[in-house]
C-alpha atoms as a PDB file:
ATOM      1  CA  UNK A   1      -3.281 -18.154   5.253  1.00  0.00           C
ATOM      2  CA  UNK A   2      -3.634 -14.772   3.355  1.00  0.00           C
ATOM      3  CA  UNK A   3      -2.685 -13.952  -0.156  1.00  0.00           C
ATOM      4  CA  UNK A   4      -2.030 -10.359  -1.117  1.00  0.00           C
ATOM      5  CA  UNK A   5      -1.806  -9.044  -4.754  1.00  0.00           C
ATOM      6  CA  UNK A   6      -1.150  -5.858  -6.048  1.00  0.00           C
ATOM      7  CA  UNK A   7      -2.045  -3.910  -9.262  1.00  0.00           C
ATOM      8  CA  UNK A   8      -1.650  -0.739 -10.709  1.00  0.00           C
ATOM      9  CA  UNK A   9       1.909   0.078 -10.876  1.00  0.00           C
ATOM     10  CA  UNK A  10       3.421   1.830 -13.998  1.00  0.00           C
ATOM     11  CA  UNK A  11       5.746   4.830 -14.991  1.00  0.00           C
ATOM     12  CA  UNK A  12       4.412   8.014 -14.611  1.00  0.00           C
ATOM     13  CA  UNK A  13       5.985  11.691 -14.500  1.00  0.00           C
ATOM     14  CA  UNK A  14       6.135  14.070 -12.004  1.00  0.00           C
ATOM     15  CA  UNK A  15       3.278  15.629 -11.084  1.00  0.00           C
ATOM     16  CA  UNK A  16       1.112  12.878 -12.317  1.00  0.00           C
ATOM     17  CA  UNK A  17      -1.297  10.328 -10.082  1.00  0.00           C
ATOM     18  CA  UNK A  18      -1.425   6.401  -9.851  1.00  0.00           C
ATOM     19  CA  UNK A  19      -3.764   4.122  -8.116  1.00  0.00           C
ATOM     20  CA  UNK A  20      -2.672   1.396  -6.595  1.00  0.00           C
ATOM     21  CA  UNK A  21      -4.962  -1.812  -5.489  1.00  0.00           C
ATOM     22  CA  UNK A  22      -4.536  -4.745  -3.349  1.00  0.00           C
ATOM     23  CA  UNK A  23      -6.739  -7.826  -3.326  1.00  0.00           C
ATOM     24  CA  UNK A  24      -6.636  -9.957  -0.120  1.00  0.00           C
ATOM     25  CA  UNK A  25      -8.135 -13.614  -0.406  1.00  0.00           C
ATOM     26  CA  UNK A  26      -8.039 -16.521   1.863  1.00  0.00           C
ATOM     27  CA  UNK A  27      -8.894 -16.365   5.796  1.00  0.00           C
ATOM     28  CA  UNK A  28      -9.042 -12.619   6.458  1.00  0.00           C
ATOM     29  CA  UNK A  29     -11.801 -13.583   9.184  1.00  0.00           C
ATOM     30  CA  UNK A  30      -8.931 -11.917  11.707  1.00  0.00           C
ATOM     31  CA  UNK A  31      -7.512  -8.568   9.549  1.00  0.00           C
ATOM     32  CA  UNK A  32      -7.035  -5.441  11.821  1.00  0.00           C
ATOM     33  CA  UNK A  33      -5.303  -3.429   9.668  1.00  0.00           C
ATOM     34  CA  UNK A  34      -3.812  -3.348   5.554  1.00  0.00           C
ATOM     35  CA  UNK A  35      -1.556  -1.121   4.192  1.00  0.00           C
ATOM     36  CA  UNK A  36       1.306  -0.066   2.066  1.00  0.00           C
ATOM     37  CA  UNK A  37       5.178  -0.363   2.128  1.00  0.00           C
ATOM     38  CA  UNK A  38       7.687   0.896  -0.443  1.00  0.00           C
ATOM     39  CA  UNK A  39      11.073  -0.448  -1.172  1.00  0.00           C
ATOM     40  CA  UNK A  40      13.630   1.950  -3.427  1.00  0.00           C
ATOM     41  CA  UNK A  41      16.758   0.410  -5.184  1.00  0.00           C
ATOM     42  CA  UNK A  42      19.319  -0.054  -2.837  1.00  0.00           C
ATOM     43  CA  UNK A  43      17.527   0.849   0.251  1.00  0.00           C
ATOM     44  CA  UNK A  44      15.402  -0.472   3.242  1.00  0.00           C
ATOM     45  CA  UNK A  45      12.028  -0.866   2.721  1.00  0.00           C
ATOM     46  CA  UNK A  46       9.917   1.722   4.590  1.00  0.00           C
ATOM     47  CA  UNK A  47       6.031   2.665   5.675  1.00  0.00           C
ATOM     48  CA  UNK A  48       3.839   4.281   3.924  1.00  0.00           C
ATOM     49  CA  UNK A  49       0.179   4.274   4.890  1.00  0.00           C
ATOM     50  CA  UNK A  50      -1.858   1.858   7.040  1.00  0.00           C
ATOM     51  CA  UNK A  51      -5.833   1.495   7.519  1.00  0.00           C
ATOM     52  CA  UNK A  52      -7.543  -0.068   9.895  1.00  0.00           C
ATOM     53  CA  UNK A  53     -10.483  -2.533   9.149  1.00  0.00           C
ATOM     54  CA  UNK A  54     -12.447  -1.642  12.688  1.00  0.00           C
ATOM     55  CA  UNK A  55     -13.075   2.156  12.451  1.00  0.00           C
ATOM     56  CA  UNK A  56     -11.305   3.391   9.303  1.00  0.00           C
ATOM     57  CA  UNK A  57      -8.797   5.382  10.541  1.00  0.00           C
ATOM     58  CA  UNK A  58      -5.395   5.906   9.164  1.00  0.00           C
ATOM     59  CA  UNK A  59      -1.582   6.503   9.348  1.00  0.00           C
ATOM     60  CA  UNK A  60       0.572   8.101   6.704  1.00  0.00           C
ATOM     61  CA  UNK A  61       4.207   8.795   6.242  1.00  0.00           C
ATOM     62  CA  UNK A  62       5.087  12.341   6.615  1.00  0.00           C
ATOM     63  CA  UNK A  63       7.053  11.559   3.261  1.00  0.00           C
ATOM     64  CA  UNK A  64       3.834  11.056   1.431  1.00  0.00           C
ATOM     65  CA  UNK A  65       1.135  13.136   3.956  1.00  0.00           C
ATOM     66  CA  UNK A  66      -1.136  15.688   1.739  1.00  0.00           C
ATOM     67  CA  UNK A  67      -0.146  13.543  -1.461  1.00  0.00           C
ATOM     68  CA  UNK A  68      -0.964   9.965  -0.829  1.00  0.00           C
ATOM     69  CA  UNK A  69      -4.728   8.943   0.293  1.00  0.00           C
ATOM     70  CA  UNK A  70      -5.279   5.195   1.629  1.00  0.00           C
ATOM     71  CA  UNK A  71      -8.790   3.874   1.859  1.00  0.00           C
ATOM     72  CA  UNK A  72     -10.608   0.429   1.765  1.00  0.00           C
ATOM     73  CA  UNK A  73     -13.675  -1.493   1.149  1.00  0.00           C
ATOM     74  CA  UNK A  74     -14.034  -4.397   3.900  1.00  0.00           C
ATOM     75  CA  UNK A  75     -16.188  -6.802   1.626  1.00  0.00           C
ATOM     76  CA  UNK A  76     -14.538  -6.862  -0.796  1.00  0.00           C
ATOM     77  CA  UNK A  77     -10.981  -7.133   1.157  1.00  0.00           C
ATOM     78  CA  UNK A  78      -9.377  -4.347  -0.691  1.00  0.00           C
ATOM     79  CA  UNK A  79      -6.946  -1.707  -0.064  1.00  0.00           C
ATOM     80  CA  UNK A  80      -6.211   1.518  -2.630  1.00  0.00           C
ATOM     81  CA  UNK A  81      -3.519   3.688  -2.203  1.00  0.00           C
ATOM     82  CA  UNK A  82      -3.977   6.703  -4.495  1.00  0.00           C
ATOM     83  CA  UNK A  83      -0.866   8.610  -5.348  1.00  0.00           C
ATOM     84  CA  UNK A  84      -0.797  12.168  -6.598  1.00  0.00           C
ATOM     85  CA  UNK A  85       1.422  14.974  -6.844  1.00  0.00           C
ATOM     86  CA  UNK A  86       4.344  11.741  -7.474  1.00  0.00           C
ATOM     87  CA  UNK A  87       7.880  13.457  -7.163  1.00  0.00           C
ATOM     88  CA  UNK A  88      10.957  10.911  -8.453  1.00  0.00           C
ATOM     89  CA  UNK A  89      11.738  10.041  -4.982  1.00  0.00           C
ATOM     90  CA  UNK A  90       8.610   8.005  -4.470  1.00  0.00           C
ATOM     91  CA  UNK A  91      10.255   5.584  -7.442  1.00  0.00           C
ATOM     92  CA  UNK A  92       9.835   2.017  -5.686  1.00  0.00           C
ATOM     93  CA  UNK A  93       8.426  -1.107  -5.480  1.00  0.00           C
ATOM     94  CA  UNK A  94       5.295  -0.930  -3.080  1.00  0.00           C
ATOM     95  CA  UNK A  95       4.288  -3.821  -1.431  1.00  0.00           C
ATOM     96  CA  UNK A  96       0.848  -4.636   0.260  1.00  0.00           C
ATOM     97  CA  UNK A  97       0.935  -6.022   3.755  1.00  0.00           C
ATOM     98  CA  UNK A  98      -2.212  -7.294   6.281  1.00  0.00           C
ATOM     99  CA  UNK A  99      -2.143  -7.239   9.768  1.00  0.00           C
ATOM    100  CA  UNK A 100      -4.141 -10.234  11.785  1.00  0.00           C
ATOM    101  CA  UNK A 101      -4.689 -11.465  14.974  1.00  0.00           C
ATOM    102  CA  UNK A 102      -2.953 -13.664  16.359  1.00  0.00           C
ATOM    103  CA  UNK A 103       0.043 -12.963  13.185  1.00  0.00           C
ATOM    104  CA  UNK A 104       1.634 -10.112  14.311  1.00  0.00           C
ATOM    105  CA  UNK A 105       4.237 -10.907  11.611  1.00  0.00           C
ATOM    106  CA  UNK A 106       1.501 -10.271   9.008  1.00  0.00           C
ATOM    107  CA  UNK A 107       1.095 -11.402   5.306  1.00  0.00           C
ATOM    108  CA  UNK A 108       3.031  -9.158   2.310  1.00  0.00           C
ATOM    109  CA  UNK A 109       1.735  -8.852  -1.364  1.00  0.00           C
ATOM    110  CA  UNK A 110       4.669  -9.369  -4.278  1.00  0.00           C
ATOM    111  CA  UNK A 111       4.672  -5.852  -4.988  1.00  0.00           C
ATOM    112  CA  UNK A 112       3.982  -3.521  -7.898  1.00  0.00           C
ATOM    113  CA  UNK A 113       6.847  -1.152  -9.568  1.00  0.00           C
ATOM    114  CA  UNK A 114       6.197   2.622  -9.421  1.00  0.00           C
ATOM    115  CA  UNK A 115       8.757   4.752 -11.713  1.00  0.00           C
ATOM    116  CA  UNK A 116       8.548   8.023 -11.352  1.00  0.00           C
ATOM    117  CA  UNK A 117      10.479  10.527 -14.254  1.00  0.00           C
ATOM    118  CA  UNK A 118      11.570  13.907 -13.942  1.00  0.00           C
END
């Protein structure tokens, strides 16, 4: 089993920048992949970014391409989303997820609030 947590949530205004972290402990012998989904009030919850742990590259939203950078360190079982440029819209809770091996279903974080004021 994996546990996810995430960290670094918080209001900030438009324009502005947060960095977000997620911790993965447990048996993450068999990650592939981490990344980032966000969840708005009232709507699904939807991609964002996604890293993979073999050769470091990655997939972004087109909602959040040229504003949002993903990135990891492997040892220490981290993944960072930094946000700039933040617009209202990307107001949500974001959720860390891991991809395994043999658990396509994955493992999800409890999620971090990001508000967002105009």
């Amino acid at each position: 089993q994996v546990q996810l947590v995430e960290s670094g949530g918080g209001l900030a205004q438009a324009g502005g920048s947060l960095r977000l972290s997620c911790v993965a402990s447990g048996r993450t012998f068999t990650t592939y992949a981490m990344g980032w989904f966000r969840q708005a009030p009232g709507k699904e919850r939807e991609f964002v970014a996604r890293i993979r742990w073999d050769d470091d590259t990655t997939t972004v939203a087109d909602s959040v391409k040229g504003r949002f950078t993903i990135s990891r360190v492997v040892a220490k079982d981290t993944v960072y989303l930094q946000m700039n440029s933040l617009k209202p819209e990307d107001t949500a809770v974001y959720y860390c997820n891991s991809n395994h091996y043999g658990f396509p279903e994955g493992y999800w974080g409890q999620g971090t609030q990001v508000t967002v004021s105009s």
